[in-house]
PDB file of N, CA and C in Angstrom:
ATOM      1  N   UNK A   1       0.850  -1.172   0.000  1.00  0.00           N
ATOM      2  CA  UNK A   1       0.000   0.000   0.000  1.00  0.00           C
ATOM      3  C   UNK A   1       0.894   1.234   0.000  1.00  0.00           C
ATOM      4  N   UNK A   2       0.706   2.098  -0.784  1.00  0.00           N
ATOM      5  CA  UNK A   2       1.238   3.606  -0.746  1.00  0.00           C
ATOM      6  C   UNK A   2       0.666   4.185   0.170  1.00  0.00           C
ATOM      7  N   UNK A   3       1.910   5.355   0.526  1.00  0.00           N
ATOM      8  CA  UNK A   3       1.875   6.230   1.513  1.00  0.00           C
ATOM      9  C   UNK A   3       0.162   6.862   1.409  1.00  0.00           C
ATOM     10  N   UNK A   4      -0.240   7.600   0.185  1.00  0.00           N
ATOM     11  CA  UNK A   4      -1.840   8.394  -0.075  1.00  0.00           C
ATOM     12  C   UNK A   4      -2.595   7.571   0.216  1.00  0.00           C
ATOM     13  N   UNK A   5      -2.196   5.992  -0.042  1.00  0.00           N
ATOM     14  CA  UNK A   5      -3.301   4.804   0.212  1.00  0.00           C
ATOM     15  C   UNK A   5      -3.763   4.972   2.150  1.00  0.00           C
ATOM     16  N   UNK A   6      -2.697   4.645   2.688  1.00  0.00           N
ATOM     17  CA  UNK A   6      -2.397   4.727   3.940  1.00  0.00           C
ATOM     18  C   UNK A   6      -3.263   5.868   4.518  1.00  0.00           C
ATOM     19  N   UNK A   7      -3.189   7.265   4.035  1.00  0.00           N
ATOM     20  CA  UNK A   7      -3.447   8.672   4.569  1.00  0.00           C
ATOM     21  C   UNK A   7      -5.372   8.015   4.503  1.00  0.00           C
ATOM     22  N   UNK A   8      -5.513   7.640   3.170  1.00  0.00           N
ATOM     23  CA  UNK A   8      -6.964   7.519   3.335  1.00  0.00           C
ATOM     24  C   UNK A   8      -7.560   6.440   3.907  1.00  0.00           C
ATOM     25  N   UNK A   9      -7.023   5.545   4.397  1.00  0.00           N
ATOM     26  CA  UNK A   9      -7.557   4.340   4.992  1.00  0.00           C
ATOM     27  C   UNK A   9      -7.114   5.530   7.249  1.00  0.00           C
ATOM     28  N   UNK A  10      -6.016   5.820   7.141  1.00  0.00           N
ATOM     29  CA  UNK A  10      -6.099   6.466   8.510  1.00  0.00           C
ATOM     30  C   UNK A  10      -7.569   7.675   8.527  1.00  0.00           C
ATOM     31  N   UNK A  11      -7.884   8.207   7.428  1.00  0.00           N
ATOM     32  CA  UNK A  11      -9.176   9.085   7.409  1.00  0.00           C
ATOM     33  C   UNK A  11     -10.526   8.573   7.685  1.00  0.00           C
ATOM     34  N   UNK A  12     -10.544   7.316   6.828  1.00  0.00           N
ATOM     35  CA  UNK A  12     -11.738   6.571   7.507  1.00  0.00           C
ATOM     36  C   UNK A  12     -12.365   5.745   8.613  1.00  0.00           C
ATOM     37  N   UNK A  13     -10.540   5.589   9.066  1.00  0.00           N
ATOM     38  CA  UNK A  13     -10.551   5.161  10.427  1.00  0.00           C
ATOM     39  C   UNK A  13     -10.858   6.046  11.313  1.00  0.00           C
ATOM     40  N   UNK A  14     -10.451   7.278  11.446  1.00  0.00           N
ATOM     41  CA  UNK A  14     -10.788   8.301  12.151  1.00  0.00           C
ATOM     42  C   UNK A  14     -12.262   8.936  12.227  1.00  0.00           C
ATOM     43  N   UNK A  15     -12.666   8.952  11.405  1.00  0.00           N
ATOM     44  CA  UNK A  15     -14.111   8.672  11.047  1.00  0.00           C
ATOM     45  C   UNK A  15     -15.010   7.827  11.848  1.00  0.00           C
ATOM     46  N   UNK A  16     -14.627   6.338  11.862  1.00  0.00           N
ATOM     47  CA  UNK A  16     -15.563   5.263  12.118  1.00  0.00           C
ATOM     48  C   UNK A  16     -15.889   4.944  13.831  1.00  0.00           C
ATOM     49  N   UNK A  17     -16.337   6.085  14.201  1.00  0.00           N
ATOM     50  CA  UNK A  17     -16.889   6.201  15.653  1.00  0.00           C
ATOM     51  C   UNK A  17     -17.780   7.225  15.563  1.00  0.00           C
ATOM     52  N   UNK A  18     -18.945   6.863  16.581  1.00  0.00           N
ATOM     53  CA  UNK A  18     -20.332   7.948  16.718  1.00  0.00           C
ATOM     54  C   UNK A  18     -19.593   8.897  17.594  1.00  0.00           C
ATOM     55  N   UNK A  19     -18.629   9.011  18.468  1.00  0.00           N
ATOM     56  CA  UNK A  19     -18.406  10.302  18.988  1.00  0.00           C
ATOM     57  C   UNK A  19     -17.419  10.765  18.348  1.00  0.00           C
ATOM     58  N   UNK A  20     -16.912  10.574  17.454  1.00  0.00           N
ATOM     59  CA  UNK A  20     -15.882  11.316  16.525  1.00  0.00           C
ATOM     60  C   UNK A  20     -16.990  12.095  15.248  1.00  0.00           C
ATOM     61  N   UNK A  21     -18.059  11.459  14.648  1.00  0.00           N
ATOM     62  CA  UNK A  21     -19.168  11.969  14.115  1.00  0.00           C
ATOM     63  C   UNK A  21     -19.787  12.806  14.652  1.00  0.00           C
ATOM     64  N   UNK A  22     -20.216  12.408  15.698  1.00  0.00           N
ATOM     65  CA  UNK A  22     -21.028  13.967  17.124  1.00  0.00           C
ATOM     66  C   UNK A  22     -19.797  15.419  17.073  1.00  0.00           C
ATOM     67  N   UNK A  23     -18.487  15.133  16.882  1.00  0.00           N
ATOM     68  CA  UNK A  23     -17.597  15.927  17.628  1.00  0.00           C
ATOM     69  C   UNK A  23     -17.587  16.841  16.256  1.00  0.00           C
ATOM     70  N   UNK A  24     -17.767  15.834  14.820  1.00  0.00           N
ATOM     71  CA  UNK A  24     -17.909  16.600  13.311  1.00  0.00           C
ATOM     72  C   UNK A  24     -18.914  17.599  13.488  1.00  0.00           C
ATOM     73  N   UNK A  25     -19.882  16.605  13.532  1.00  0.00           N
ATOM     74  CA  UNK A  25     -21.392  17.683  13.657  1.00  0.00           C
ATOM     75  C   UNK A  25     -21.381  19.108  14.851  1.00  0.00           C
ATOM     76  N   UNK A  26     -20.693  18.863  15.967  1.00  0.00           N
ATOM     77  CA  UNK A  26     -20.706  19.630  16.512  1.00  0.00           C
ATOM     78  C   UNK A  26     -19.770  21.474  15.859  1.00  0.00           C
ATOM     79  N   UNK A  27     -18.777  20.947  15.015  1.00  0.00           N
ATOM     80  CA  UNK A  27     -17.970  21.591  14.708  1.00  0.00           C
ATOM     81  C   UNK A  27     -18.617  21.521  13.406  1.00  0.00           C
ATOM     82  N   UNK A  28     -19.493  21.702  12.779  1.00  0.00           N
ATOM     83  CA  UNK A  28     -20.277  22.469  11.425  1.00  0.00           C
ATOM     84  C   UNK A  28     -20.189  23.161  11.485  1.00  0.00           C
ATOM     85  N   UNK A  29     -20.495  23.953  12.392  1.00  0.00           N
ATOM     86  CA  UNK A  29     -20.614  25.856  12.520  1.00  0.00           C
ATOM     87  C   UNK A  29     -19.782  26.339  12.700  1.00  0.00           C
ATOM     88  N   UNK A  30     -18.376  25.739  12.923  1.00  0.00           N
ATOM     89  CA  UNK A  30     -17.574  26.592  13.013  1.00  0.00           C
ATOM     90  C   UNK A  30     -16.560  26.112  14.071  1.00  0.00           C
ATOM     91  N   UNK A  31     -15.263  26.746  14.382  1.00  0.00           N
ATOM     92  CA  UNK A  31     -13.961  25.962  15.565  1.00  0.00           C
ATOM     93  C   UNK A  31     -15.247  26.444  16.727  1.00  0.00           C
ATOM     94  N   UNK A  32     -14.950  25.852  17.811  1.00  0.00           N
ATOM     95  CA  UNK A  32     -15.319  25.723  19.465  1.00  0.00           C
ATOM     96  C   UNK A  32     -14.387  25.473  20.282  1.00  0.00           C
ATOM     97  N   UNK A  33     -14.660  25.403  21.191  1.00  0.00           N
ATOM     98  CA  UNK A  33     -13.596  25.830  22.550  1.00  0.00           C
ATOM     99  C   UNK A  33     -13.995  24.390  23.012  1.00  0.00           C
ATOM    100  N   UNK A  34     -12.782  23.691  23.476  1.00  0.00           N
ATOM    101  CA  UNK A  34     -12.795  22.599  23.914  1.00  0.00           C
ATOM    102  C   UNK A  34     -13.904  22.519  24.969  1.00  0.00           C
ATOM    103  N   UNK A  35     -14.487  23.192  26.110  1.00  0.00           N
ATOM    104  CA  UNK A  35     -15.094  23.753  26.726  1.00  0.00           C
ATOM    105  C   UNK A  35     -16.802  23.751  26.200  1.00  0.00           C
ATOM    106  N   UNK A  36     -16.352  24.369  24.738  1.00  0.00           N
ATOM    107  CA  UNK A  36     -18.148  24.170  24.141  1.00  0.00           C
ATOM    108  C   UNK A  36     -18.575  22.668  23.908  1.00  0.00           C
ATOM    109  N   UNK A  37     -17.113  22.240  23.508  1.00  0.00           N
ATOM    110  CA  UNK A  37     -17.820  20.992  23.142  1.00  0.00           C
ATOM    111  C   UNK A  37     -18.001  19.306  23.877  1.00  0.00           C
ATOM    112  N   UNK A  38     -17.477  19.647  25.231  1.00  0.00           N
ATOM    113  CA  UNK A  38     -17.132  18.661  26.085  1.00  0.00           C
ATOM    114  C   UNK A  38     -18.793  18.434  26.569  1.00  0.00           C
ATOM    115  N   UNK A  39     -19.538  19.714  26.842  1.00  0.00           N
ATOM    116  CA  UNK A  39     -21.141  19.108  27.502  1.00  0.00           C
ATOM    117  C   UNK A  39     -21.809  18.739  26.598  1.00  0.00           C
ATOM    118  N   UNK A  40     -21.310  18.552  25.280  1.00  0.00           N
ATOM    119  CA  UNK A  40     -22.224  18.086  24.034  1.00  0.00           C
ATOM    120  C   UNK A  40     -21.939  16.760  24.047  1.00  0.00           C
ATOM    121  N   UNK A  41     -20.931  16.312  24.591  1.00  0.00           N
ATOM    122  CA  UNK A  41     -20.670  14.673  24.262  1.00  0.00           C
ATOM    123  C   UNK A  41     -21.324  14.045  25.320  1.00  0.00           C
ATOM    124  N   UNK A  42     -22.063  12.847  25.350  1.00  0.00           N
ATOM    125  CA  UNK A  42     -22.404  11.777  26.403  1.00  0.00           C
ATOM    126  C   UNK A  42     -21.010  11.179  26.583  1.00  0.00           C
ATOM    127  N   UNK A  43     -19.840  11.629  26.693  1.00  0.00           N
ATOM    128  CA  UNK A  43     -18.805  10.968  26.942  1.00  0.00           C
ATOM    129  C   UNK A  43     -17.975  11.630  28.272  1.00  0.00           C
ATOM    130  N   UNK A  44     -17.012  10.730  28.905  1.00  0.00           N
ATOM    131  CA  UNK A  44     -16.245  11.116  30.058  1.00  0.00           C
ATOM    132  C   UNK A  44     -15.440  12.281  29.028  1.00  0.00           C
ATOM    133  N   UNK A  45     -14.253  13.167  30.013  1.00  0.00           N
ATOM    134  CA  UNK A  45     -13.572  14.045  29.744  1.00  0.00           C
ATOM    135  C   UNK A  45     -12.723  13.019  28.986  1.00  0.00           C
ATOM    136  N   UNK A  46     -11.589  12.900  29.663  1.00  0.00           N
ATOM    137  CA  UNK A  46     -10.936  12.184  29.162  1.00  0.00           C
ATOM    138  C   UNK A  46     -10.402  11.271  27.572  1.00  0.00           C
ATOM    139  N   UNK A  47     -12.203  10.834  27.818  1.00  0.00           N
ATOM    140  CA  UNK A  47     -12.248   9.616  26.649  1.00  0.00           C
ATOM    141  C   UNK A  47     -12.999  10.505  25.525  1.00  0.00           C
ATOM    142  N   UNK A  48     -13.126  11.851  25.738  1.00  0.00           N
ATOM    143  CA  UNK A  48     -13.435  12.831  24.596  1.00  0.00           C
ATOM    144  C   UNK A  48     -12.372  13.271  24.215  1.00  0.00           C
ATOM    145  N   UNK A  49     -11.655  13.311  25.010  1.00  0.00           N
ATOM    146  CA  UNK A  49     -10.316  14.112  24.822  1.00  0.00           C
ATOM    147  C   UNK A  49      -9.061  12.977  23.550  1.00  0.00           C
ATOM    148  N   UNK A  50      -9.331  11.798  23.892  1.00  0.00           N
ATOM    149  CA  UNK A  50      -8.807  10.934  23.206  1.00  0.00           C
ATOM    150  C   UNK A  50      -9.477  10.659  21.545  1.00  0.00           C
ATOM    151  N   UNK A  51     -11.060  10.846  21.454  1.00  0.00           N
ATOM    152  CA  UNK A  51     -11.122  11.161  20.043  1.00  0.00           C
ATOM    153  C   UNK A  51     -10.991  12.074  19.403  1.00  0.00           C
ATOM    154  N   UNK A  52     -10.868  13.569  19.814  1.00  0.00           N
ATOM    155  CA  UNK A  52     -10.324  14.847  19.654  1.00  0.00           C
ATOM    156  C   UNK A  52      -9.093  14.812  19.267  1.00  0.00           C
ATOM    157  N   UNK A  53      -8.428  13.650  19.969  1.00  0.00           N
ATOM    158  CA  UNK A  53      -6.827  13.555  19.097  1.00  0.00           C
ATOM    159  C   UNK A  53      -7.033  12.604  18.070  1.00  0.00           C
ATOM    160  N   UNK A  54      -7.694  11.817  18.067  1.00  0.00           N
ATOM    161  CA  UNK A  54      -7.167  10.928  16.604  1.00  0.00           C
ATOM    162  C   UNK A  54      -7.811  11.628  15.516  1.00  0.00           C
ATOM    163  N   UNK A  55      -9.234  12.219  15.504  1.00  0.00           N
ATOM    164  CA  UNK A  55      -9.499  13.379  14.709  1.00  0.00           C
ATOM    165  C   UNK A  55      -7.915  14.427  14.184  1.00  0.00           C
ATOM    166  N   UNK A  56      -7.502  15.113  15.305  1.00  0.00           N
ATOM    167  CA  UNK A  56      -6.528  15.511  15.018  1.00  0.00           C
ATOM    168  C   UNK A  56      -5.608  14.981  14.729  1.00  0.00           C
ATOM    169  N   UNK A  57      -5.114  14.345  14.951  1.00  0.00           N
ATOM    170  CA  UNK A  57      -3.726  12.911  14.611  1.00  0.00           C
ATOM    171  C   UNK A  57      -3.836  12.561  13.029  1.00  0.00           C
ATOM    172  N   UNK A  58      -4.892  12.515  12.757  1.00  0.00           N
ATOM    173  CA  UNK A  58      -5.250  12.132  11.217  1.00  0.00           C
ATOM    174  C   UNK A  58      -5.747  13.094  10.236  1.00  0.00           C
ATOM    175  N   UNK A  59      -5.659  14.613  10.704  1.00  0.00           N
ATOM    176  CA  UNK A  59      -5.464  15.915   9.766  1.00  0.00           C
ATOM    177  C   UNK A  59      -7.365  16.150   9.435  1.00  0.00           C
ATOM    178  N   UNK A  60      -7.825  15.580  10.124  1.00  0.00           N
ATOM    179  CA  UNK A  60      -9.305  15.901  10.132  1.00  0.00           C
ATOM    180  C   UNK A  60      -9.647  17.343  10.914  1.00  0.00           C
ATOM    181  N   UNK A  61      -9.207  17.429  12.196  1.00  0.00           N
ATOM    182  CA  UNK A  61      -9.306  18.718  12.729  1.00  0.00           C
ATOM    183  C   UNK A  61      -8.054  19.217  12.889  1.00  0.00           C
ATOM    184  N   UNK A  62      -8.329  20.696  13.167  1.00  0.00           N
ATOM    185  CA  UNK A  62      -6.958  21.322  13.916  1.00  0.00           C
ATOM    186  C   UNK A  62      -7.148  21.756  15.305  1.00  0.00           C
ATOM    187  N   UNK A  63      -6.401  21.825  15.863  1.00  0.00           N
ATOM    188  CA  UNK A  63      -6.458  22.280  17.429  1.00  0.00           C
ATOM    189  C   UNK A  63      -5.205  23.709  17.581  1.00  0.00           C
ATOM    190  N   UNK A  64      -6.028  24.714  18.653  1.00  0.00           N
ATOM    191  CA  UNK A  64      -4.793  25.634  18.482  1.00  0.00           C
ATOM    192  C   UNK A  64      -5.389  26.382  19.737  1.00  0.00           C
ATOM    193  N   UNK A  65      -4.337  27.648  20.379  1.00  0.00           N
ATOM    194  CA  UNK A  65      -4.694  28.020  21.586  1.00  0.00           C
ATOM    195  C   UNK A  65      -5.419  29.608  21.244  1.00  0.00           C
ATOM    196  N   UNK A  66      -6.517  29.827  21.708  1.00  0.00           N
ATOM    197  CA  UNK A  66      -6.544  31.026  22.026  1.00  0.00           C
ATOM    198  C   UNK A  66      -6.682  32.135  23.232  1.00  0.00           C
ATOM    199  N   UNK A  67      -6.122  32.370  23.422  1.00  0.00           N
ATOM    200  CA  UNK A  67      -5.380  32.899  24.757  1.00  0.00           C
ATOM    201  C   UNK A  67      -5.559  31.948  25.676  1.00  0.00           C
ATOM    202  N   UNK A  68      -6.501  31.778  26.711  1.00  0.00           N
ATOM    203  CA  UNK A  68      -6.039  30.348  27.526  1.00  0.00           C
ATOM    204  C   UNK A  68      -7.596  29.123  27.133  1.00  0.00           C
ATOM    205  N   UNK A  69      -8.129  29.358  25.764  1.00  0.00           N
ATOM    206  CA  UNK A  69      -9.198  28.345  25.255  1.00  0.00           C
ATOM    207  C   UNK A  69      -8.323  27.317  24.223  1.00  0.00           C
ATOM    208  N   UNK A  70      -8.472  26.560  24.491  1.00  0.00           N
ATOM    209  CA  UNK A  70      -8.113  25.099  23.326  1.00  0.00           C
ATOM    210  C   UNK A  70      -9.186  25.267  21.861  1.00  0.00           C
ATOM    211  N   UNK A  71      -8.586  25.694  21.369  1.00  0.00           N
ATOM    212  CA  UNK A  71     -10.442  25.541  20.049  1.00  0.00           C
ATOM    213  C   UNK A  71      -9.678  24.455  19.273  1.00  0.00           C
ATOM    214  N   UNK A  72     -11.163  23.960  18.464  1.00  0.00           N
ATOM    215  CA  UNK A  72     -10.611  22.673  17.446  1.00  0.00           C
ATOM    216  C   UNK A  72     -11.991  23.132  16.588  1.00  0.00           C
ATOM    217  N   UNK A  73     -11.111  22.879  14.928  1.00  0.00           N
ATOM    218  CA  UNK A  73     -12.111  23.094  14.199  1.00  0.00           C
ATOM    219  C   UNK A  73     -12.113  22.016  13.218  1.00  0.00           C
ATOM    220  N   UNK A  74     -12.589  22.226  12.388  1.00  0.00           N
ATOM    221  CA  UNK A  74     -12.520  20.711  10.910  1.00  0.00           C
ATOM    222  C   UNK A  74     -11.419  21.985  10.103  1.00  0.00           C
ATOM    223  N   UNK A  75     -10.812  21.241   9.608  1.00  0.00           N
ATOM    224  CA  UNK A  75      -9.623  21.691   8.784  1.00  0.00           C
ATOM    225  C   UNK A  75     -10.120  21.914   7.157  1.00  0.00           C
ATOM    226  N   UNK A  76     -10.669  20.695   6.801  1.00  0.00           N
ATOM    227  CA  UNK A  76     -11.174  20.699   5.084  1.00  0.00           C
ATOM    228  C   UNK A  76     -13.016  20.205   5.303  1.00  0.00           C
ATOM    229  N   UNK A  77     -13.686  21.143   4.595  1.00  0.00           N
ATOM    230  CA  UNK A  77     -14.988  21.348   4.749  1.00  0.00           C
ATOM    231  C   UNK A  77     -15.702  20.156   4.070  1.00  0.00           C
ATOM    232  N   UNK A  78     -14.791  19.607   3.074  1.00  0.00           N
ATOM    233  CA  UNK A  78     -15.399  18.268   2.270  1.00  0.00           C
ATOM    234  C   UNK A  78     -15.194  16.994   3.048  1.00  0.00           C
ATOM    235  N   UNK A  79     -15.134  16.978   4.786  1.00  0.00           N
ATOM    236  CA  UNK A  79     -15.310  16.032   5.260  1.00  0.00           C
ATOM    237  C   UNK A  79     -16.925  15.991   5.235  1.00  0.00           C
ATOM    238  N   UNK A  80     -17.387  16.730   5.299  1.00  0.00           N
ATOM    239  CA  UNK A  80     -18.655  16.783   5.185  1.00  0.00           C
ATOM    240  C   UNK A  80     -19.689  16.420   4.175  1.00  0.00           C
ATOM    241  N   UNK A  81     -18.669  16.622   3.027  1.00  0.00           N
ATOM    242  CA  UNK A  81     -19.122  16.028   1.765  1.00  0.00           C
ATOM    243  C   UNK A  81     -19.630  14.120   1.481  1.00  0.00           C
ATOM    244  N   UNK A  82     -18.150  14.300   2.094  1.00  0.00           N
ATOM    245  CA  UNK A  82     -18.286  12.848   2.111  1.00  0.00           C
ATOM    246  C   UNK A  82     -19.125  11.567   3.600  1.00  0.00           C
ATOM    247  N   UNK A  83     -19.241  12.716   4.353  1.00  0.00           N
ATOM    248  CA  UNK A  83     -20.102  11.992   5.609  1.00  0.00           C
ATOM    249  C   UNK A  83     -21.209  11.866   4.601  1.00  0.00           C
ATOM    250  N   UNK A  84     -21.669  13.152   3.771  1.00  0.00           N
ATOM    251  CA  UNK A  84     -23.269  13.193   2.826  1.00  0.00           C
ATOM    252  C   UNK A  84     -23.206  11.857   2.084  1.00  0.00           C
ATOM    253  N   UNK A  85     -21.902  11.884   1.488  1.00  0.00           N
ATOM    254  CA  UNK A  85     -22.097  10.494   0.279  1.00  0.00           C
ATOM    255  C   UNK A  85     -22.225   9.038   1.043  1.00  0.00           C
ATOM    256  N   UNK A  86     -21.693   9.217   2.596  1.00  0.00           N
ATOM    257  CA  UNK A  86     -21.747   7.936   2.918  1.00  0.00           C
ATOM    258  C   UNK A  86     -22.821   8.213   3.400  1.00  0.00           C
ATOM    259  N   UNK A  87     -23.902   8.345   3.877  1.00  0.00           N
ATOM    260  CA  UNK A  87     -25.040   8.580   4.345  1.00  0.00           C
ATOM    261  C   UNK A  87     -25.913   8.271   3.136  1.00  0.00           C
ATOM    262  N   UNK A  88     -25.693   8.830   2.285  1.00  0.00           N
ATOM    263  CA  UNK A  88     -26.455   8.420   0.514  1.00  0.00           C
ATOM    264  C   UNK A  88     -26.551   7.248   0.219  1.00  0.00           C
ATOM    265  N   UNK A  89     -25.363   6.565   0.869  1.00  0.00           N
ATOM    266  CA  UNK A  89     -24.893   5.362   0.200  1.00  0.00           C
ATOM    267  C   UNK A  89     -25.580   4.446   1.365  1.00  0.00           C
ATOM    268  N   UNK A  90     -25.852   4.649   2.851  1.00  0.00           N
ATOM    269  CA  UNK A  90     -26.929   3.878   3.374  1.00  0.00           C
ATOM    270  C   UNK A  90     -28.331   3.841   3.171  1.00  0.00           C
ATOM    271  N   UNK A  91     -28.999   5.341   2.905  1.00  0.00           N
ATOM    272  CA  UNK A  91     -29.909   4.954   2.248  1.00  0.00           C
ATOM    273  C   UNK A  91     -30.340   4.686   1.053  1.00  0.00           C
ATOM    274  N   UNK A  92     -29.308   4.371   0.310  1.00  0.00           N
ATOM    275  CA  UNK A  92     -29.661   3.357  -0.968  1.00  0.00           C
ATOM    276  C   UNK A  92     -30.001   1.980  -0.549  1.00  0.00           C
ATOM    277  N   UNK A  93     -28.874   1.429   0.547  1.00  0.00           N
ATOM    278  CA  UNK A  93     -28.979   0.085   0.947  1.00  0.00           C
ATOM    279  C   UNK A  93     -29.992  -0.383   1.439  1.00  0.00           C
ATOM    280  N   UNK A  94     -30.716   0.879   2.235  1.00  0.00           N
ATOM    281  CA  UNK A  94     -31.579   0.497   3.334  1.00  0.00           C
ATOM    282  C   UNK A  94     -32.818   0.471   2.234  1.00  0.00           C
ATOM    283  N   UNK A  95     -33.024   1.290   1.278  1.00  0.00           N
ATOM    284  CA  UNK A  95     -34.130   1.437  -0.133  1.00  0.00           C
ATOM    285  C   UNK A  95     -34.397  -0.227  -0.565  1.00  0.00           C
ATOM    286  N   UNK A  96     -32.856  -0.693  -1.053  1.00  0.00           N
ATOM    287  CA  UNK A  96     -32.551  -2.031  -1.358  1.00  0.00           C
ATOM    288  C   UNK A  96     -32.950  -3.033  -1.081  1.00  0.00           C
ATOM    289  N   UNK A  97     -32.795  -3.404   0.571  1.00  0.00           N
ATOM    290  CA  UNK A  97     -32.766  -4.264   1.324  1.00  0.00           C
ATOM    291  C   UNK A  97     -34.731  -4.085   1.851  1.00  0.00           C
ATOM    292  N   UNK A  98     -35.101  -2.821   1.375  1.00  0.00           N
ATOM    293  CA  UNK A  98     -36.791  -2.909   1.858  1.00  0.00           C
ATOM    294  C   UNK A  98     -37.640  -3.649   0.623  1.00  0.00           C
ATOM    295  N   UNK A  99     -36.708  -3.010  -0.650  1.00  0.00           N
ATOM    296  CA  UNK A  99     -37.441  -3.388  -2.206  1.00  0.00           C
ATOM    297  C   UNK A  99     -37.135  -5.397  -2.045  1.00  0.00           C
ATOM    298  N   UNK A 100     -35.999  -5.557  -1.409  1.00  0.00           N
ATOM    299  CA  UNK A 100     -36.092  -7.302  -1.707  1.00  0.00           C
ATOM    300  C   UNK A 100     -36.865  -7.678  -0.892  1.00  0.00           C
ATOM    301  N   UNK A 101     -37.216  -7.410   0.444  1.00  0.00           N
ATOM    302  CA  UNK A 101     -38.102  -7.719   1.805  1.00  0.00           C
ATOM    303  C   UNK A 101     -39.577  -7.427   1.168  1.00  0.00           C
ATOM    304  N   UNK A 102     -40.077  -6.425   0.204  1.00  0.00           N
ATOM    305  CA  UNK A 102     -41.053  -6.607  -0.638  1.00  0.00           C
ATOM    306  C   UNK A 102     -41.401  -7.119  -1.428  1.00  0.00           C
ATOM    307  N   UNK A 103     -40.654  -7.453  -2.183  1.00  0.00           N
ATOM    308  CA  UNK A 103     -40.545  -8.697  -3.175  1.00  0.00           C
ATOM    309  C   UNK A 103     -40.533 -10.041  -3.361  1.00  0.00           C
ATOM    310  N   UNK A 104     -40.289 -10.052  -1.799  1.00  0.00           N
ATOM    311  CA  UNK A 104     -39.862 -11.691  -1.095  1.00  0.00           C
ATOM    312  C   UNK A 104     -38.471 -12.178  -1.665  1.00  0.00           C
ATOM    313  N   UNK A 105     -38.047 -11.406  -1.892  1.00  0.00           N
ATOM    314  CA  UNK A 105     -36.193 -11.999  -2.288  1.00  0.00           C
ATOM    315  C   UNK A 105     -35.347 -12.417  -1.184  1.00  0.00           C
TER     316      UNK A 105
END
């Protein structure tokens, strides 16, 4: 596997958790203060704090200081793009899987 191969298989890994998705959605509107976004998670500190880095670790978000706030934002806006296409791409399946359950397939 090539190095670009690698970058995009670490992207979808970073991806493939509901509180790394919550932490996307939360950050639509814009960077937040570590602070905004810690009472949004059903998660401990800590173990928020640990998908906040692999997000970051894998060039999905950035993290940076402003004066004494931590903010983290999404770095490239077409992560979003592609949450849409994979979301498209379940409800095709789920379309699929109702049309054979109707059909008796």
């Amino acid at each position: 596997m090539n190095q670009l191969d690698q970058y995009l298989v670490d992207i979808f890994k970073s991806l493939a958790h509901p509180i790394r998705i919550n932490i996307l959605k939360i950050l639509k509107d814009g960077p937040k203060c570590v602070c905004e976004i810690l009472p949004l998670l059903d998660s401990e500190q800590s173990n928020a704090s640990q998908h906040l880095t692999v997000l970051k670790n894998s060039g999905v978000i950035g993290r940076w200081k402003e004066g004494t706030q931590v903010m983290y934002g999404v770095l490239d806006q077409e992560v979003y793009q592609l949450m849409g296409i994979a979301q498209s791409i379940l409800v095709n399946q789920l379309e699929r899987a109702k049309d054979a359950i109707l059909s008796g397939e």
